[in-house]
C-alpha atoms as a PDB file:
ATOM      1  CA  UNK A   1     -13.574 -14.629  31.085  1.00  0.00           C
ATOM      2  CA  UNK A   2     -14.985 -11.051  30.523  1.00  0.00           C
ATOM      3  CA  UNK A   3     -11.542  -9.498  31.994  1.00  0.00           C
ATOM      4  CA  UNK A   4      -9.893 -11.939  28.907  1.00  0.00           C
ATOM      5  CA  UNK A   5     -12.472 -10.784  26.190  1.00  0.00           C
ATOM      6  CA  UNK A   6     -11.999  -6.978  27.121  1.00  0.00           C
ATOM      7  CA  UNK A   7      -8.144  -7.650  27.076  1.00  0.00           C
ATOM      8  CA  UNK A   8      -8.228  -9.047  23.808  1.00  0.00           C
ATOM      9  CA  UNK A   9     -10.075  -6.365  22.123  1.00  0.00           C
ATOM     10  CA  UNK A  10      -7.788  -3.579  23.713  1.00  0.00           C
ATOM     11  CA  UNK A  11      -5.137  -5.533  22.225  1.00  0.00           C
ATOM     12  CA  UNK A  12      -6.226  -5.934  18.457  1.00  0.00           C
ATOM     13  CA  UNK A  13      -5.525  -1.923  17.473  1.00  0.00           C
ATOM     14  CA  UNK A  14      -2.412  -2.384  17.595  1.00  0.00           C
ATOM     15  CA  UNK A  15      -2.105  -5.148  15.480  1.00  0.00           C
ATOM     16  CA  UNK A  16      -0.366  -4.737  11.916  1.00  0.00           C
ATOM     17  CA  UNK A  17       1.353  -6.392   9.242  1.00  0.00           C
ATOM     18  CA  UNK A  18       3.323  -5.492   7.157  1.00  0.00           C
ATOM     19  CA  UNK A  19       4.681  -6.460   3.267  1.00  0.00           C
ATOM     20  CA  UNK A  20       7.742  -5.229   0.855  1.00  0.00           C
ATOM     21  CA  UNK A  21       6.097  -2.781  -1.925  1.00  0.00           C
ATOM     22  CA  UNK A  22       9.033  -3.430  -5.108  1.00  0.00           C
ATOM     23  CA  UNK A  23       8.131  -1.175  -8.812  1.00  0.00           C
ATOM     24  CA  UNK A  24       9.171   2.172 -10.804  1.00  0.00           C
ATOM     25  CA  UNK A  25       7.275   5.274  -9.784  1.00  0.00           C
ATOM     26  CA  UNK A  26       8.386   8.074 -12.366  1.00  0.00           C
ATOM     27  CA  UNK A  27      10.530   6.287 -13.976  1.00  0.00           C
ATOM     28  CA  UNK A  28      12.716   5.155 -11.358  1.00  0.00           C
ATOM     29  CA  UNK A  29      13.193   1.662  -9.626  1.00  0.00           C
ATOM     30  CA  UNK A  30      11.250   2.461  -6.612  1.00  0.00           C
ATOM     31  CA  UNK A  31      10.337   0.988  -2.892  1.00  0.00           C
ATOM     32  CA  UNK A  32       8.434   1.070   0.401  1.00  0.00           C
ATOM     33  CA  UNK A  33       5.840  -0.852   2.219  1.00  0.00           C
ATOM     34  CA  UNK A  34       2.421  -1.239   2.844  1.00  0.00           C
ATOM     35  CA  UNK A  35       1.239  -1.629   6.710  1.00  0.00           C
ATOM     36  CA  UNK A  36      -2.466  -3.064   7.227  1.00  0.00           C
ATOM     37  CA  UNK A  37      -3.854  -2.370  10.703  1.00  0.00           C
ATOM     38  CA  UNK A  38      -7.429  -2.620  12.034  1.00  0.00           C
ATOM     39  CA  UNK A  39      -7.379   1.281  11.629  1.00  0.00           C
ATOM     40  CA  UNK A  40      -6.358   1.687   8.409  1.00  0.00           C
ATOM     41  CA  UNK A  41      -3.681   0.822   6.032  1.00  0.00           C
ATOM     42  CA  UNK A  42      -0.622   2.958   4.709  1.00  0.00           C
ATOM     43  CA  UNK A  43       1.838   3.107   2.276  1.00  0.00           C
ATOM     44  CA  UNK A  44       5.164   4.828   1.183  1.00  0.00           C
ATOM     45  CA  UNK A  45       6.667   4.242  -1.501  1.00  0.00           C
ATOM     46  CA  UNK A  46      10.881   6.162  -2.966  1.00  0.00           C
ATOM     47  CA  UNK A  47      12.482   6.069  -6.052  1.00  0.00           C
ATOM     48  CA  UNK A  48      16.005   6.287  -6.772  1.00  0.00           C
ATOM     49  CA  UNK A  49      15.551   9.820  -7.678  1.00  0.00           C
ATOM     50  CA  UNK A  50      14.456  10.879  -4.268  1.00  0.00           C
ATOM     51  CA  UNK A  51      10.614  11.152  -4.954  1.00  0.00           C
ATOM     52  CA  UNK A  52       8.604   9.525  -1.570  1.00  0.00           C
ATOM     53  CA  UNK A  53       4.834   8.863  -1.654  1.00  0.00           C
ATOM     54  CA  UNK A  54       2.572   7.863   0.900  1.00  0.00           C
ATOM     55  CA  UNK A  55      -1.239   6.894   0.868  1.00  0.00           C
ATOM     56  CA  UNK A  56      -4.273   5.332   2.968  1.00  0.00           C
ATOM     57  CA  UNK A  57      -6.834   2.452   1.660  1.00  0.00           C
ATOM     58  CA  UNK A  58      -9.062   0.462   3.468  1.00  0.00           C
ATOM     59  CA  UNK A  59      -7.403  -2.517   4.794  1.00  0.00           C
ATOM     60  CA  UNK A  60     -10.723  -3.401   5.924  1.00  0.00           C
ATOM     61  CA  UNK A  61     -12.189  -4.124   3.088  1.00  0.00           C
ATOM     62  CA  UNK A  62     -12.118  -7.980   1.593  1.00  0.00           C
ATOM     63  CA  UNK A  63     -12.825  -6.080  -1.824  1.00  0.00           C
ATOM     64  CA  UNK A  64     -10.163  -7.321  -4.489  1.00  0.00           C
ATOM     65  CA  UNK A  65      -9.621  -3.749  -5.900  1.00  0.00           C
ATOM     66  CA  UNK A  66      -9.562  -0.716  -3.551  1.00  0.00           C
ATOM     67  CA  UNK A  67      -9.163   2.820  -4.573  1.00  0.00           C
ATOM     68  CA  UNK A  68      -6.133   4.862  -2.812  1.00  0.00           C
ATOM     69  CA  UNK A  69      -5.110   8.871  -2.809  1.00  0.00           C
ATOM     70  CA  UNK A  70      -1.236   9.106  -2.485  1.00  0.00           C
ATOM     71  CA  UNK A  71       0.804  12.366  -2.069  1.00  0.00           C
ATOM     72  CA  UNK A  72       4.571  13.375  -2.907  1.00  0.00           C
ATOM     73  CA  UNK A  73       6.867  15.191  -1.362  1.00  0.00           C
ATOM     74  CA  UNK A  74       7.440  17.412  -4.061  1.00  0.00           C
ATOM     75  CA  UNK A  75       3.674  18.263  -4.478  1.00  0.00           C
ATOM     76  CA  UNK A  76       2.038  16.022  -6.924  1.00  0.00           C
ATOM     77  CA  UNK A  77      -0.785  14.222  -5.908  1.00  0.00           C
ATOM     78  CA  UNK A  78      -2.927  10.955  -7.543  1.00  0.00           C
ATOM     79  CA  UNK A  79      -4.780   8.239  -7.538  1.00  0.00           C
ATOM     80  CA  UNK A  80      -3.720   4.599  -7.231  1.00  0.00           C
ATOM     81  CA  UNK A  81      -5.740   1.200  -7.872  1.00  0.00           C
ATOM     82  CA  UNK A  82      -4.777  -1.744  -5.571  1.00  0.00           C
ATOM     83  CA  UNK A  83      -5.713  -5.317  -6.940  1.00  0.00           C
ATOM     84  CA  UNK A  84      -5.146  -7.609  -4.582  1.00  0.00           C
ATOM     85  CA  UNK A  85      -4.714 -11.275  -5.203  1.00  0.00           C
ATOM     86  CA  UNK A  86      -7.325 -13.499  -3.212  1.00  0.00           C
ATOM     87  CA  UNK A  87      -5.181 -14.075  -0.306  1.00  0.00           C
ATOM     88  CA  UNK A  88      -5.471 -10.166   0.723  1.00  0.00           C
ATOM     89  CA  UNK A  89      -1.952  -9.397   1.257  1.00  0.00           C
ATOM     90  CA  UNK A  90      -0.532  -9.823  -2.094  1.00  0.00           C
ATOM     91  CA  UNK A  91      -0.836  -8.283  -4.992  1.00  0.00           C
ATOM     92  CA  UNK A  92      -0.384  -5.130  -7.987  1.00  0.00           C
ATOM     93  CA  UNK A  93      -0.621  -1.349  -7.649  1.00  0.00           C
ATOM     94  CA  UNK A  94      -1.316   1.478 -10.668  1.00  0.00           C
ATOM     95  CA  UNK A  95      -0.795   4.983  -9.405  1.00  0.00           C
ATOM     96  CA  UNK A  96      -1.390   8.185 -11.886  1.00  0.00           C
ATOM     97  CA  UNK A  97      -0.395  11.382 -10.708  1.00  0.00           C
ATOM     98  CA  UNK A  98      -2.362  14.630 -11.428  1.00  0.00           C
ATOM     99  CA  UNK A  99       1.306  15.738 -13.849  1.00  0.00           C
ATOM    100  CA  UNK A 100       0.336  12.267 -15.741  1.00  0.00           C
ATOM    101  CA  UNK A 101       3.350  10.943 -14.322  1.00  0.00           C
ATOM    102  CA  UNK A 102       2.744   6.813 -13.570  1.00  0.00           C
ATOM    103  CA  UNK A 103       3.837   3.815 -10.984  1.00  0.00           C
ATOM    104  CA  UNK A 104       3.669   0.279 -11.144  1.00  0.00           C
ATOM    105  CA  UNK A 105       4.102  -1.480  -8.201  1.00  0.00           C
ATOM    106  CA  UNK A 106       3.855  -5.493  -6.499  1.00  0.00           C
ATOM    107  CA  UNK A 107       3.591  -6.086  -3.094  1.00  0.00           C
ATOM    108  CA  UNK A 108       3.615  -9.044  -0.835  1.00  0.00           C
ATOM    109  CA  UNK A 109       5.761 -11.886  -2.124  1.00  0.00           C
ATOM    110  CA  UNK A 110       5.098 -11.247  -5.991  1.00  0.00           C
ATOM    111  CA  UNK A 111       8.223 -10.553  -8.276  1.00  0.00           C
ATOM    112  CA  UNK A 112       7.637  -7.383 -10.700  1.00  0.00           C
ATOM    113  CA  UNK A 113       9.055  -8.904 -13.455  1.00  0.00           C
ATOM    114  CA  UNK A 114       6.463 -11.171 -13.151  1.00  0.00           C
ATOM    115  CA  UNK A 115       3.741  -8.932 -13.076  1.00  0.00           C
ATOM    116  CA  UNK A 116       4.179  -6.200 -15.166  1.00  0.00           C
END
């Protein structure tokens, strides 16, 4: 029974999920995906005009609204609010960059249009 517990624990790092980010980011129709893993959770978000951001939060947290940095590949860098809908893997993103440039973003099985 040990050998199983110590198994199963080895085995939970490397467990993820993942869920369809859909939204404009600087003006542009934009998309990526979020991953949530016992380490951490990413995201990485392009538009149409070539601009690709990517992020950390705490997937950890059972919080509804987490806090997020994100970074572009052309230098700008912001801040992003994730509000999550209650069943944690759904839900709305904000993201200001430090140029004032904005994103709005859904996630999970939510439709923009309906959102924003």
């Amino acid at each position: 029974m040990k050998r199983l517990a110590l198994l199963t624990v080895l085995a939970i790092p490397s467990c993820s999920y993942s869920v369809p980010i859909n939204g404009q980011f600087d003006g542009e129709p934009a998309q990526g995906t979020a991953t949530a893993a016992l380490s951490g959770g990413t995201f990485q978000v392009v538009n149409t005009a070539g601009l690709s951001c990517t992020g950390t939060y705490d997937a950890n947290t059972t919080a509804i609204t987490i806090p997020a940095k994100a970074t572009c590949n052309d230098g700008r860098h912001g801040n992003a609010i994730i509000t999550r809908k209650t069943n944690l893997i759904s839900g709305t993103v904000i993201v200001r960059l430090n140029d004032g440039s904005t994103g709005e973003f859904v996630f999970g099985d939510l439709q923009f249009d309906q959102e924003f």
